[in-house]
PDB file of N, CA and C in Angstrom:
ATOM      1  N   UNK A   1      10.235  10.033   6.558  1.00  0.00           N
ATOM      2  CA  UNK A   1       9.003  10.438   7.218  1.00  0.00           C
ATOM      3  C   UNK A   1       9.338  11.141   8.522  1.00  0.00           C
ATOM      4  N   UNK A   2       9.025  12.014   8.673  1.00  0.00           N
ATOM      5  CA  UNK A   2       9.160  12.765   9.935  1.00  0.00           C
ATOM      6  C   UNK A   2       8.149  12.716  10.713  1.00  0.00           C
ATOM      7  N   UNK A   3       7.762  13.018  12.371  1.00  0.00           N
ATOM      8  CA  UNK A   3       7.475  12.498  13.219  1.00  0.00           C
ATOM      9  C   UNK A   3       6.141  12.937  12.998  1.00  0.00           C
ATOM     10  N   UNK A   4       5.776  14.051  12.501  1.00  0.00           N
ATOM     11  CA  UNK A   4       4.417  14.637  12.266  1.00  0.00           C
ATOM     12  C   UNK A   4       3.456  13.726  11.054  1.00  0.00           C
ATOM     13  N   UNK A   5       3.775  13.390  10.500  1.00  0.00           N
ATOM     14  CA  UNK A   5       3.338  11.918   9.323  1.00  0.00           C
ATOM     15  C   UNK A   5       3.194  10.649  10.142  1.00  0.00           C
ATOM     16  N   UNK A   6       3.640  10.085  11.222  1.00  0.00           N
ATOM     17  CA  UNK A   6       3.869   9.026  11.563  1.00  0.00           C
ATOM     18  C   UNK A   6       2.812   8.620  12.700  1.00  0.00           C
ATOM     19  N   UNK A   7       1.910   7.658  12.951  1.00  0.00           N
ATOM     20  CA  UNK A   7       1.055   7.532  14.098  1.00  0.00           C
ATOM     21  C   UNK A   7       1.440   6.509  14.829  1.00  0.00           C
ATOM     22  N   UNK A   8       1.658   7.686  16.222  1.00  0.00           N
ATOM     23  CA  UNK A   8       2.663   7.012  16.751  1.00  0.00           C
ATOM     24  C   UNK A   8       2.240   5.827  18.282  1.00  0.00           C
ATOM     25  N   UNK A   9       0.722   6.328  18.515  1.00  0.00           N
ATOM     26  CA  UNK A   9      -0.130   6.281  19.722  1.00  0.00           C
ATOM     27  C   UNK A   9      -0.850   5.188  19.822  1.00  0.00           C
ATOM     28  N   UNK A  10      -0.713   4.016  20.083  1.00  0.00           N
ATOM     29  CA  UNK A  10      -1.728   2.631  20.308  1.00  0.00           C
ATOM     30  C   UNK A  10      -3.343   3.540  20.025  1.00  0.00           C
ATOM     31  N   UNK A  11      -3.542   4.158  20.496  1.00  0.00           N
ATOM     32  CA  UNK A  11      -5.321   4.577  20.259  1.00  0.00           C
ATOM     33  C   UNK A  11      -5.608   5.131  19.226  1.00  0.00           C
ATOM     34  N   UNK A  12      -4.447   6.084  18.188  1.00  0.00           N
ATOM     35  CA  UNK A  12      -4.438   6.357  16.805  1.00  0.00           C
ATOM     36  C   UNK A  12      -4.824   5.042  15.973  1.00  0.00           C
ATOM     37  N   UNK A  13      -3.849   4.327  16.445  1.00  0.00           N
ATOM     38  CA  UNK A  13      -4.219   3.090  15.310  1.00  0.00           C
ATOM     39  C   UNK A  13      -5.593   2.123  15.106  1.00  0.00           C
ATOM     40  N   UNK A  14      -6.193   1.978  16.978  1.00  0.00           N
ATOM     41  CA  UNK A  14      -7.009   1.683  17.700  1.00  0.00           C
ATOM     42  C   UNK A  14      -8.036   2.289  16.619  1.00  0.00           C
ATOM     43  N   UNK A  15      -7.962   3.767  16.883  1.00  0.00           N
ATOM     44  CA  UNK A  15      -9.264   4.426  15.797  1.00  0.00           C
ATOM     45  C   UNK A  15      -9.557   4.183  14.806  1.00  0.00           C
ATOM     46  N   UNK A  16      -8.373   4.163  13.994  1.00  0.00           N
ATOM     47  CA  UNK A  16      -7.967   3.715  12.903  1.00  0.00           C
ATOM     48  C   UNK A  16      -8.846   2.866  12.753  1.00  0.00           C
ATOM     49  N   UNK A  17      -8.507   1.608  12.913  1.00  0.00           N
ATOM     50  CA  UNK A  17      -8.691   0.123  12.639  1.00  0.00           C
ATOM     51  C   UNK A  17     -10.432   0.274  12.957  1.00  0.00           C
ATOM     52  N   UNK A  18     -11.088   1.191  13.763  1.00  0.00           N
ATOM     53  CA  UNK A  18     -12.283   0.889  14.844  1.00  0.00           C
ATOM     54  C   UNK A  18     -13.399   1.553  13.779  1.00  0.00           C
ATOM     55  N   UNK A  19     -12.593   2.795  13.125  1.00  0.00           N
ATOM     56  CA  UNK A  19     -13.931   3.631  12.766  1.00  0.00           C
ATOM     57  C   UNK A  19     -13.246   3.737  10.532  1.00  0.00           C
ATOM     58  N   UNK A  20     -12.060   3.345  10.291  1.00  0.00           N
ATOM     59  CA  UNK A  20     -12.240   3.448   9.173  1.00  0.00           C
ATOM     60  C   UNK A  20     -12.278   2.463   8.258  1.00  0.00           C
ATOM     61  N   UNK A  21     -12.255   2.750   6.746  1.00  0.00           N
ATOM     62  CA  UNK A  21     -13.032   1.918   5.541  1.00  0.00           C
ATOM     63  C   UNK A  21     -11.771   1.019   5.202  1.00  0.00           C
ATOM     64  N   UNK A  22     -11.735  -0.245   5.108  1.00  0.00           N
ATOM     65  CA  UNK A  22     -10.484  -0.983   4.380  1.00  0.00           C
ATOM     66  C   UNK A  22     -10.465  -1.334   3.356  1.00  0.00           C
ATOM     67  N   UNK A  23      -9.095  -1.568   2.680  1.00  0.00           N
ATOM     68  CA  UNK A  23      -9.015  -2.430   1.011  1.00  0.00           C
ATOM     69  C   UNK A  23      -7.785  -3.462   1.530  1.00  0.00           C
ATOM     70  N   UNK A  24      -8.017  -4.483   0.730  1.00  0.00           N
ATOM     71  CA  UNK A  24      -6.511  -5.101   0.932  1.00  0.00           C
ATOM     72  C   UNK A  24      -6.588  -6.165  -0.186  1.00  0.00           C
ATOM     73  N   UNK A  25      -5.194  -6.588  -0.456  1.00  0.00           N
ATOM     74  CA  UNK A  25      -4.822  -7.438  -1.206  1.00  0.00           C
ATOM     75  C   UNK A  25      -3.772  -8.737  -0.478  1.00  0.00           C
ATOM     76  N   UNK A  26      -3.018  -9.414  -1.234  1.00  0.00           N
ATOM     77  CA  UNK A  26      -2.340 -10.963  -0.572  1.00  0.00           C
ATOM     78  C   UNK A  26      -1.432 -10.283  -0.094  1.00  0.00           C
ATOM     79  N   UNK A  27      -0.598  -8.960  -0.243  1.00  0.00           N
ATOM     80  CA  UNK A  27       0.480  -8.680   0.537  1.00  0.00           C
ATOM     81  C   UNK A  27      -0.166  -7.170   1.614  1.00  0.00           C
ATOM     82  N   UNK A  28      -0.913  -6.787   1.694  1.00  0.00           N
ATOM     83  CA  UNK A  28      -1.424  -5.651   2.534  1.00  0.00           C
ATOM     84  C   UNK A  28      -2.828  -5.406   2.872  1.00  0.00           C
ATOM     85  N   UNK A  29      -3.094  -5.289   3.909  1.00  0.00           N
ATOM     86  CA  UNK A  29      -4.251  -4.645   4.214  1.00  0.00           C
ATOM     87  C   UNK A  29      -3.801  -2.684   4.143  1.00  0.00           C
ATOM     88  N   UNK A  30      -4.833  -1.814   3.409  1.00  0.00           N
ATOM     89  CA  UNK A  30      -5.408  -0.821   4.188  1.00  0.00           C
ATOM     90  C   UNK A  30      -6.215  -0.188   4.810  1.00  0.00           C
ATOM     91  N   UNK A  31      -6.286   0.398   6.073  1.00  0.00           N
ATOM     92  CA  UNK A  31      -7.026   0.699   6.668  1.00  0.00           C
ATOM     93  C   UNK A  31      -6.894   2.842   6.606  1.00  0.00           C
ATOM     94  N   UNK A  32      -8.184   3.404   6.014  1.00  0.00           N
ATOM     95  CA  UNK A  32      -8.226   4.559   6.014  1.00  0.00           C
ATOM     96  C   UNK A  32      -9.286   5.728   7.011  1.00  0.00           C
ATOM     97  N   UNK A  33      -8.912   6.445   7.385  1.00  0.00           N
ATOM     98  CA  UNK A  33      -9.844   7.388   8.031  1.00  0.00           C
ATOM     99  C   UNK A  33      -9.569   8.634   8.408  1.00  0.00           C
ATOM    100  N   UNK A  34     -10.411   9.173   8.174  1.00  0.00           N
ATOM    101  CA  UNK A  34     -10.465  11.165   8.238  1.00  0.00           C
ATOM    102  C   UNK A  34      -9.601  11.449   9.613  1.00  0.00           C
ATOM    103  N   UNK A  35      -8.520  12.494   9.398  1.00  0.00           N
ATOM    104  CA  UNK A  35      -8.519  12.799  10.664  1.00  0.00           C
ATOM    105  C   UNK A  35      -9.559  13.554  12.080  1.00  0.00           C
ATOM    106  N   UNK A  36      -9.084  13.088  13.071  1.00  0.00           N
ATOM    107  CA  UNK A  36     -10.427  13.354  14.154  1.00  0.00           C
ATOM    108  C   UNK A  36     -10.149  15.193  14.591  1.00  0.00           C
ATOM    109  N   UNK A  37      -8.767  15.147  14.560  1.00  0.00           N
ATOM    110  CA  UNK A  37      -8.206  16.758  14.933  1.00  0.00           C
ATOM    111  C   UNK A  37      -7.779  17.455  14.020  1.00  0.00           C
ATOM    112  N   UNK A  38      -7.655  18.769  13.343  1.00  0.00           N
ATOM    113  CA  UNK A  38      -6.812  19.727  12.532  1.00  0.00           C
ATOM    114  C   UNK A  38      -5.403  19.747  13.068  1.00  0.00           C
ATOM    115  N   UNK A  39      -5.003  18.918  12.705  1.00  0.00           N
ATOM    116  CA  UNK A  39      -2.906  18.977  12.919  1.00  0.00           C
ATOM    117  C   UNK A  39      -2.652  20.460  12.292  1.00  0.00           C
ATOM    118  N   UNK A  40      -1.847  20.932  12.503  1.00  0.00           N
ATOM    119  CA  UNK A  40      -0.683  21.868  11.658  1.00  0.00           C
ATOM    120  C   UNK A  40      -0.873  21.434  10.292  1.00  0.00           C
ATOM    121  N   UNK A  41      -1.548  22.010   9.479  1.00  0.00           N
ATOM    122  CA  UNK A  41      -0.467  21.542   7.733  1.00  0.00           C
ATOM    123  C   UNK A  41      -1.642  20.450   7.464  1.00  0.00           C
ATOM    124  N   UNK A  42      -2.585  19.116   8.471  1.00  0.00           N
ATOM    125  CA  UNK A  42      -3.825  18.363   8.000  1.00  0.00           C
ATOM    126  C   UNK A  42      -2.863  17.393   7.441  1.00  0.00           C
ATOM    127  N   UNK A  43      -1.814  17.117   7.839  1.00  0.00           N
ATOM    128  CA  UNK A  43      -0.671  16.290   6.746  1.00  0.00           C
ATOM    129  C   UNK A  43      -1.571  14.737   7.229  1.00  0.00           C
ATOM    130  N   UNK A  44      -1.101  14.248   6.340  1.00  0.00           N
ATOM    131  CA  UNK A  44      -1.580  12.662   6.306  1.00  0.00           C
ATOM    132  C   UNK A  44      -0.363  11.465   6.859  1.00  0.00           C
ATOM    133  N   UNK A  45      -1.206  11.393   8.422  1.00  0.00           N
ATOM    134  CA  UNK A  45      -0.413  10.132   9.220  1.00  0.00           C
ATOM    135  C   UNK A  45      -0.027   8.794   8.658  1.00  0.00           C
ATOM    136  N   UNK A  46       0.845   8.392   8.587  1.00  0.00           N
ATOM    137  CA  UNK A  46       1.114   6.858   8.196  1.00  0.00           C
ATOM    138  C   UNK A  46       1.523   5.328   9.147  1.00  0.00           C
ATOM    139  N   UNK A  47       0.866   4.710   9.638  1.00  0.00           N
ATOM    140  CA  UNK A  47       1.530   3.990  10.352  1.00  0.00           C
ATOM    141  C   UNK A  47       1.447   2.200   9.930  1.00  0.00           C
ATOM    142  N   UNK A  48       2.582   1.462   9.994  1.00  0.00           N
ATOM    143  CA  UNK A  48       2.975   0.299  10.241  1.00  0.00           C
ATOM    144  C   UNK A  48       2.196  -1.051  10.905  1.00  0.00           C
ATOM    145  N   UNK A  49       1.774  -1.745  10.625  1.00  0.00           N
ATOM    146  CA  UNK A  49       1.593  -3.236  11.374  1.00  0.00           C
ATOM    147  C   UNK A  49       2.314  -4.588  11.011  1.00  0.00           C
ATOM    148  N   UNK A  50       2.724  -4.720  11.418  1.00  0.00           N
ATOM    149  CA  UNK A  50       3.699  -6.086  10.937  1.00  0.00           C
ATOM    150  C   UNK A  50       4.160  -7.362  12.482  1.00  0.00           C
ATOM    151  N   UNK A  51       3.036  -7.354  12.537  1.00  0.00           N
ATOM    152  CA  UNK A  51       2.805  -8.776  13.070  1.00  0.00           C
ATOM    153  C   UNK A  51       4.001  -9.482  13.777  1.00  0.00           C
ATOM    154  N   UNK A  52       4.116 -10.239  14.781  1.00  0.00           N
ATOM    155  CA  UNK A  52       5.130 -11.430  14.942  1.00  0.00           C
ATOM    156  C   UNK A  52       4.844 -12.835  14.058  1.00  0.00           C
ATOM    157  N   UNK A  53       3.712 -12.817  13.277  1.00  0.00           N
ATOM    158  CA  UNK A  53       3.524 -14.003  13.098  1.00  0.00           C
ATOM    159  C   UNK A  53       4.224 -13.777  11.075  1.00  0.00           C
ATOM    160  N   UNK A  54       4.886 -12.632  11.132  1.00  0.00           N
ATOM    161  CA  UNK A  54       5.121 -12.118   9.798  1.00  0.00           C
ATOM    162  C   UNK A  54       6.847 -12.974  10.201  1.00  0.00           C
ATOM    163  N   UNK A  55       7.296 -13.023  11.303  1.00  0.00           N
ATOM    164  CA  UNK A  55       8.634 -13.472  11.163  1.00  0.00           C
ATOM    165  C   UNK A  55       9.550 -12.193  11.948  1.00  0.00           C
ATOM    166  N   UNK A  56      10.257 -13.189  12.119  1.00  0.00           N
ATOM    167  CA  UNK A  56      11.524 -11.857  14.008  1.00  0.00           C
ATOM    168  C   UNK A  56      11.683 -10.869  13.361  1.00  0.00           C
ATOM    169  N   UNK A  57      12.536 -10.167  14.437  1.00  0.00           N
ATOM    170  CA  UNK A  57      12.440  -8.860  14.167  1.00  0.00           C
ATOM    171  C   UNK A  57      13.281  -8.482  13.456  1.00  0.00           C
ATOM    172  N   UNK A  58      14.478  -8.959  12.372  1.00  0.00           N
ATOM    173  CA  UNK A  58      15.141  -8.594  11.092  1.00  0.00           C
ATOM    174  C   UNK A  58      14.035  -8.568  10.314  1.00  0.00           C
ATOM    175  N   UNK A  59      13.404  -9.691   9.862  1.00  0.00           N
ATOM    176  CA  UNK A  59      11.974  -9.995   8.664  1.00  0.00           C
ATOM    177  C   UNK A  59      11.002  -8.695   9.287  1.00  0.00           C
ATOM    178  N   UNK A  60      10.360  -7.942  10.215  1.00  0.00           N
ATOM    179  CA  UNK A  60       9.245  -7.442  10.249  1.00  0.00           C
ATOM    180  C   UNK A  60      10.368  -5.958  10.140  1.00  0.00           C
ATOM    181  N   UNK A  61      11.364  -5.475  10.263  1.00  0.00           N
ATOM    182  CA  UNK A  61      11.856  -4.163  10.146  1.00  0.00           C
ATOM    183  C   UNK A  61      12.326  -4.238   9.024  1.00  0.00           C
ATOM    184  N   UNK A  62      12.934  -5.205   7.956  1.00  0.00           N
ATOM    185  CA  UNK A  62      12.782  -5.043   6.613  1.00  0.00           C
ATOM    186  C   UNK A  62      11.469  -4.989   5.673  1.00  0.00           C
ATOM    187  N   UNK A  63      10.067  -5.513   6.256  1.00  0.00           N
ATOM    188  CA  UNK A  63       8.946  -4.947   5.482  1.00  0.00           C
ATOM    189  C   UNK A  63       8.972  -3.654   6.041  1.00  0.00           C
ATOM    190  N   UNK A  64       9.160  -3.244   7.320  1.00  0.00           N
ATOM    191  CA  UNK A  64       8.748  -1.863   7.546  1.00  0.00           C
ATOM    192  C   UNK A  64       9.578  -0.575   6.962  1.00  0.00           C
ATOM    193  N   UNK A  65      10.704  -1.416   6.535  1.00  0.00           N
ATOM    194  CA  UNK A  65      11.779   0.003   5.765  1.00  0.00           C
ATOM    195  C   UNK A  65      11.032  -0.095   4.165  1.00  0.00           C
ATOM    196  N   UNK A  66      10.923  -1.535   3.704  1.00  0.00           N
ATOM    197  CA  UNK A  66      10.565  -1.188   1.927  1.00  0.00           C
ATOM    198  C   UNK A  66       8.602  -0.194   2.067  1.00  0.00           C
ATOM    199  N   UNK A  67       8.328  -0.616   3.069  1.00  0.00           N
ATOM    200  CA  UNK A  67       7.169   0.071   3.126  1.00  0.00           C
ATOM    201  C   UNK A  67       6.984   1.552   3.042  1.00  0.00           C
ATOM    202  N   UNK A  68       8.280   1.914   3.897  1.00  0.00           N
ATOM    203  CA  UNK A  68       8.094   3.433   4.179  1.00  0.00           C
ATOM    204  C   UNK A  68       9.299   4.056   3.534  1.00  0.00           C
ATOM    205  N   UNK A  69       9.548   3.426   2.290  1.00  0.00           N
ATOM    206  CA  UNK A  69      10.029   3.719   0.864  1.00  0.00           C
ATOM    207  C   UNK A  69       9.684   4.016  -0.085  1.00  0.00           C
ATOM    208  N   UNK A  70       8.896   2.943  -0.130  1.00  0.00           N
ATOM    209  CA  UNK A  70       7.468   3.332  -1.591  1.00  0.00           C
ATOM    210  C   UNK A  70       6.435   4.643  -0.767  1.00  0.00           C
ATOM    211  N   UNK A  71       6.334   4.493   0.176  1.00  0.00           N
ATOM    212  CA  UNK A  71       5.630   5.298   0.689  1.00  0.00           C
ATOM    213  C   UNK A  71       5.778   6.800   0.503  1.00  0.00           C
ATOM    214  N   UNK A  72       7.642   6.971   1.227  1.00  0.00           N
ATOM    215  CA  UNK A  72       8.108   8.040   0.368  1.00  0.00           C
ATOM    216  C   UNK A  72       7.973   8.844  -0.969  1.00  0.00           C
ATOM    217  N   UNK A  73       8.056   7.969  -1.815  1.00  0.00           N
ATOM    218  CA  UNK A  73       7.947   8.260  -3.118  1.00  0.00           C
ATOM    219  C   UNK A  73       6.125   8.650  -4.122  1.00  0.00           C
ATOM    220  N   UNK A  74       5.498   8.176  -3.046  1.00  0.00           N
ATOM    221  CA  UNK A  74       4.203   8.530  -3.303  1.00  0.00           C
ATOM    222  C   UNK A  74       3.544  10.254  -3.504  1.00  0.00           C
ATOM    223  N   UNK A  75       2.876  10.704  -3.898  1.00  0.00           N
ATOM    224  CA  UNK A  75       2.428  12.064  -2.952  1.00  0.00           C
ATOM    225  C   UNK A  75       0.377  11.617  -2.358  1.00  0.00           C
ATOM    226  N   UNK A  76       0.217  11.844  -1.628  1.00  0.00           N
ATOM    227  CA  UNK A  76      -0.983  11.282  -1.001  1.00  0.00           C
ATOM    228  C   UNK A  76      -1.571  12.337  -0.594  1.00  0.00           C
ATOM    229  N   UNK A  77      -2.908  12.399  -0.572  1.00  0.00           N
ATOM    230  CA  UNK A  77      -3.846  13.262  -0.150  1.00  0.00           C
ATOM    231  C   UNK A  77      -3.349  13.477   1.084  1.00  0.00           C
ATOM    232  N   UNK A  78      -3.997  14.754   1.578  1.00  0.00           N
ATOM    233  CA  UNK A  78      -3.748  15.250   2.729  1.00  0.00           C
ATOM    234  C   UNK A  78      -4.848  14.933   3.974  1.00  0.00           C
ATOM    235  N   UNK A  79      -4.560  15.102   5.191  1.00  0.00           N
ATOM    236  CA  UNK A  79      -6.001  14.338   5.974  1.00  0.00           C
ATOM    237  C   UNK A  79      -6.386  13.476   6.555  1.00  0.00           C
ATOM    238  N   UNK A  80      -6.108  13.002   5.856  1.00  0.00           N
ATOM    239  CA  UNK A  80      -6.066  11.300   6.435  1.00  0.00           C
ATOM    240  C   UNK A  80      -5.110  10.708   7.374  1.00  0.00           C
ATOM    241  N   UNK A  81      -5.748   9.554   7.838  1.00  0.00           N
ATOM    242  CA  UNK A  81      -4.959   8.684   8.972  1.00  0.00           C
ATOM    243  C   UNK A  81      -4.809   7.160   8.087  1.00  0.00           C
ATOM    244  N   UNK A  82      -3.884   6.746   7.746  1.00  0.00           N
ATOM    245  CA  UNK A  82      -3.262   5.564   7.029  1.00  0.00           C
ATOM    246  C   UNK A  82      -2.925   4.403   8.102  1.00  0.00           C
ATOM    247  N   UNK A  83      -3.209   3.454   7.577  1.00  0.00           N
ATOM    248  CA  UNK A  83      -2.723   2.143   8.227  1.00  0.00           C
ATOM    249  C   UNK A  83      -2.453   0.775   7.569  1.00  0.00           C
ATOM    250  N   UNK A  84      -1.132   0.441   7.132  1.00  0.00           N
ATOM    251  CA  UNK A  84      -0.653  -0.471   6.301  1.00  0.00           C
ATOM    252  C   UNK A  84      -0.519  -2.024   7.135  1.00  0.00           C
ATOM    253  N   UNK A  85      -1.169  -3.061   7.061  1.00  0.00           N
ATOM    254  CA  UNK A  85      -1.218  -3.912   7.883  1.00  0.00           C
ATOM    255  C   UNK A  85      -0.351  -5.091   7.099  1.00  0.00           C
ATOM    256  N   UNK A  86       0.552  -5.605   7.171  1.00  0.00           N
ATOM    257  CA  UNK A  86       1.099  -6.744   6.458  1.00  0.00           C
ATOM    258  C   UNK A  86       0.522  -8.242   6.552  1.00  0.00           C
ATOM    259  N   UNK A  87       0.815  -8.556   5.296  1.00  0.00           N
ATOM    260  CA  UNK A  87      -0.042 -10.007   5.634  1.00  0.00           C
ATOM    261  C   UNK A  87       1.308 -10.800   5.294  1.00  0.00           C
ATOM    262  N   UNK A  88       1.307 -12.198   5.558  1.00  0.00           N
ATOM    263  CA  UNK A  88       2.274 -13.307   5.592  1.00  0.00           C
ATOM    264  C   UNK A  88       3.164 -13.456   4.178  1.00  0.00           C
ATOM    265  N   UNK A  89       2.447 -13.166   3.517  1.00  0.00           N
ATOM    266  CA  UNK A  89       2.728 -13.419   1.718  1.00  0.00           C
ATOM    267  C   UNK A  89       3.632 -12.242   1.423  1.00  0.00           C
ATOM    268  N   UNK A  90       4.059 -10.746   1.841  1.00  0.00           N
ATOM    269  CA  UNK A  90       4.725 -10.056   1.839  1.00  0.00           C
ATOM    270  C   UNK A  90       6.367 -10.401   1.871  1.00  0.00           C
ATOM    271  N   UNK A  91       6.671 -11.445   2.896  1.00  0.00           N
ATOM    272  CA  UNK A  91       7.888 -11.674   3.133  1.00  0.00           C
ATOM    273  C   UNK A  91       8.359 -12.137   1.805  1.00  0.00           C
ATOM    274  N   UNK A  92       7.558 -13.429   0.841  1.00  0.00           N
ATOM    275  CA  UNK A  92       8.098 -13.514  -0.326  1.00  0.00           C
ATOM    276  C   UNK A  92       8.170 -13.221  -1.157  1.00  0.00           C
ATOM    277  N   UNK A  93       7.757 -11.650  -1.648  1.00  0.00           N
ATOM    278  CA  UNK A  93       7.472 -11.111  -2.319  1.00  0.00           C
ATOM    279  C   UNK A  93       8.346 -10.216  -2.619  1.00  0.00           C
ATOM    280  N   UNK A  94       8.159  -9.852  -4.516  1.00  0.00           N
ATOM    281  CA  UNK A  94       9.305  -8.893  -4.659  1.00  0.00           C
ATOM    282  C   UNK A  94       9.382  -7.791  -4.442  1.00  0.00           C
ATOM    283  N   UNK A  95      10.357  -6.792  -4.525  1.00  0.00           N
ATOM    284  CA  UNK A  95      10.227  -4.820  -4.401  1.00  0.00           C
ATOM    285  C   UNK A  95       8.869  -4.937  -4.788  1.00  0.00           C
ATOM    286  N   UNK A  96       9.249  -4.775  -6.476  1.00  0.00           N
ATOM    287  CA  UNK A  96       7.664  -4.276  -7.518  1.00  0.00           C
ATOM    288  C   UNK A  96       6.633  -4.909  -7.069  1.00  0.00           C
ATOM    289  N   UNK A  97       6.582  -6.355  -6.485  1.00  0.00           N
ATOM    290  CA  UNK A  97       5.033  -6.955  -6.225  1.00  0.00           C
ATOM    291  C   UNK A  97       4.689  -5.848  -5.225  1.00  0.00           C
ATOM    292  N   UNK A  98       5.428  -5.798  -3.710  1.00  0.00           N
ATOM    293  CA  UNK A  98       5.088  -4.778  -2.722  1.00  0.00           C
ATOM    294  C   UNK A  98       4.507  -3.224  -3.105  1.00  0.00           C
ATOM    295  N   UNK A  99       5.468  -2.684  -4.360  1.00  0.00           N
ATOM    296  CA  UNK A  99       4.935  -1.431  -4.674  1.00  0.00           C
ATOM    297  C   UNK A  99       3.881  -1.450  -5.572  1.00  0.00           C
ATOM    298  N   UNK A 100       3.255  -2.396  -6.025  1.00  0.00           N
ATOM    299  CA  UNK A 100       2.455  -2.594  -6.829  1.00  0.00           C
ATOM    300  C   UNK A 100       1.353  -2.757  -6.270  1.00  0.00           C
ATOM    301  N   UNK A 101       1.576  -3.183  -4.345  1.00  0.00           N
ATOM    302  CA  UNK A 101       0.402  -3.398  -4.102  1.00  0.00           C
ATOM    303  C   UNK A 101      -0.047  -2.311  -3.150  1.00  0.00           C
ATOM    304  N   UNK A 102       1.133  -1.760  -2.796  1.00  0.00           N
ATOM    305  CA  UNK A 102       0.669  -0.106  -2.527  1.00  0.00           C
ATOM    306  C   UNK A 102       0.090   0.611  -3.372  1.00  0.00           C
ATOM    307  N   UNK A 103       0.599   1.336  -4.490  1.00  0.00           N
ATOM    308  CA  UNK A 103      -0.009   1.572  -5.422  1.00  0.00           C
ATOM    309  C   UNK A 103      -1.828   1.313  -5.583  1.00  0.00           C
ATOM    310  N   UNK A 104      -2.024   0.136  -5.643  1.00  0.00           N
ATOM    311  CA  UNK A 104      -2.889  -0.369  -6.502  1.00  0.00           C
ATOM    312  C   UNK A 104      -4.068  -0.288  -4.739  1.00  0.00           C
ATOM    313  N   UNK A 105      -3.652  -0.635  -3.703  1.00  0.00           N
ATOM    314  CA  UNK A 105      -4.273   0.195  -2.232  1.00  0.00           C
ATOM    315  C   UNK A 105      -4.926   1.219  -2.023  1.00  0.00           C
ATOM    316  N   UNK A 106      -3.606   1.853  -2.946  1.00  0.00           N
ATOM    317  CA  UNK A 106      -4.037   3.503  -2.707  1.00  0.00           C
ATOM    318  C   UNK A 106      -4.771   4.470  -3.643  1.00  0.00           C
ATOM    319  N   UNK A 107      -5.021   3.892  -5.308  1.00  0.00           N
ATOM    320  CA  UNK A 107      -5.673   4.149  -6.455  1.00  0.00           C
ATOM    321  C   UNK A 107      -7.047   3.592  -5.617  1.00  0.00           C
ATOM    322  N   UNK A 108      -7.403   2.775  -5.051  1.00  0.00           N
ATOM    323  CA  UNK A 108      -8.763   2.108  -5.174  1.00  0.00           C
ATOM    324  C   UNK A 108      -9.377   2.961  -4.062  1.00  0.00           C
ATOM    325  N   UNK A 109      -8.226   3.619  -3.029  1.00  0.00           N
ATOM    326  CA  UNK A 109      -9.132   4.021  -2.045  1.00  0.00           C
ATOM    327  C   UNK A 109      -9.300   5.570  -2.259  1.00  0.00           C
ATOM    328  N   UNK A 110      -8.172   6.158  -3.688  1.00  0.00           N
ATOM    329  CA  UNK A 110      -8.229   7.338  -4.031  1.00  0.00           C
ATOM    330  C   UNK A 110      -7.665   8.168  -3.114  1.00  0.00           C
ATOM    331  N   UNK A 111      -6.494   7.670  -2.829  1.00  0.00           N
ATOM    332  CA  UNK A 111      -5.649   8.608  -2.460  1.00  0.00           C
ATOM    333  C   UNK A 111      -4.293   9.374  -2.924  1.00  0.00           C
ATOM    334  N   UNK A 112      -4.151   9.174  -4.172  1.00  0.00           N
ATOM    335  CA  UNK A 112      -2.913   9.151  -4.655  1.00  0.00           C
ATOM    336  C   UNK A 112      -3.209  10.824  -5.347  1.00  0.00           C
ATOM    337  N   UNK A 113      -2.676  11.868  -5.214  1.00  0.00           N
ATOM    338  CA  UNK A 113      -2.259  12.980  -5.545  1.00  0.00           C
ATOM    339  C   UNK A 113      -2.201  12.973  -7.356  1.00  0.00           C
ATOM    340  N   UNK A 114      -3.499  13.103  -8.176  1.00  0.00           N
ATOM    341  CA  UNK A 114      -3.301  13.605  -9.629  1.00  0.00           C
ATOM    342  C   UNK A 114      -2.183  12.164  -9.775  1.00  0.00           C
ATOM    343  N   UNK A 115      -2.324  11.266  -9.696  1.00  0.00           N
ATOM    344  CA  UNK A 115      -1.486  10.519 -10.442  1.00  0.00           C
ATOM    345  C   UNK A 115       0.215  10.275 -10.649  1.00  0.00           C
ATOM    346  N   UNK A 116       0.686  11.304  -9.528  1.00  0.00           N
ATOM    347  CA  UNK A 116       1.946  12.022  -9.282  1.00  0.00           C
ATOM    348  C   UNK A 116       2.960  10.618  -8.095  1.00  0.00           C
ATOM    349  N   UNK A 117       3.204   9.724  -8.858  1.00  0.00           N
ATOM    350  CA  UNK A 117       3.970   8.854  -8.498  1.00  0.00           C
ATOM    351  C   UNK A 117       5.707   9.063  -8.975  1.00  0.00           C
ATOM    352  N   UNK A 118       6.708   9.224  -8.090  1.00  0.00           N
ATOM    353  CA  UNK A 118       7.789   9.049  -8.200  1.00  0.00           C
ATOM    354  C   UNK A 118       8.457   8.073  -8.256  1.00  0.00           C
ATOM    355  N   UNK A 119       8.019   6.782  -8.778  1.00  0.00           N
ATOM    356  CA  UNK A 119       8.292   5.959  -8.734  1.00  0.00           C
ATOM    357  C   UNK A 119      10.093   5.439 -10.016  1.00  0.00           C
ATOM    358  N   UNK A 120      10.888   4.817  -9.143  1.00  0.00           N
ATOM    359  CA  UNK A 120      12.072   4.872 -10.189  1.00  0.00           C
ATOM    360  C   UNK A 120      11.583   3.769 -10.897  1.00  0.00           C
TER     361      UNK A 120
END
């Protein structure tokens, strides 16, 4: 993910969380919403929440790498401002449960590009 995808600003997320629609399941919350400005390109921001109460900081930067893995491999509408919130049940959970529940996040909120998953 390069820096233009990534929201990087406490008040991005702030918005985020303030003005858009959520879905979530036992391992993720998402939180979605239109972007407020025309970026370059309208590319679709992605950003991270992972809690202290998810476990130190080895446990919360290993959900945040498998996150923005599957994430990779996705193709996602353009536009949007993304916000992946982790819930507690993530830590025990497998690869596939995690990508399964991305996936299944991002079908419900209709963001997934024609069905175009790269998934290995």
């Amino acid at each position: 993910m390069n820096k233009q995808n990534k929201l990087l600003k406490t008040k991005d997320f702030h918005n985020v969380r303030k003005t858009g629609q959520s879905w979530s399941d036992h391992n993720l919350v998402l939180v979605v919403s239109k972007h407020e400005l025309f970026l370059a390109g309208n590319n679709t921001r992605i950003g991270f929440i992972v809690s202290n109460k998810i476990g130190n900081a080895v446990v919360r930067n290993k959900c945040k790498r498998r996150l923005r893995e599957l994430i990779s491999k996705i193709e996602i509408v353009n536009g949007f401002d993304l916000v992946f919130i982790a819930r507690k049940s993530i830590v025990s959970s497998r690869y596939d449960e995690i990508q399964a529940s991305v996936i299944s996040l991002l079908k419900r909120a209709k963001l997934i590009k024609s069905t175009a998953i790269n998934v290995d």
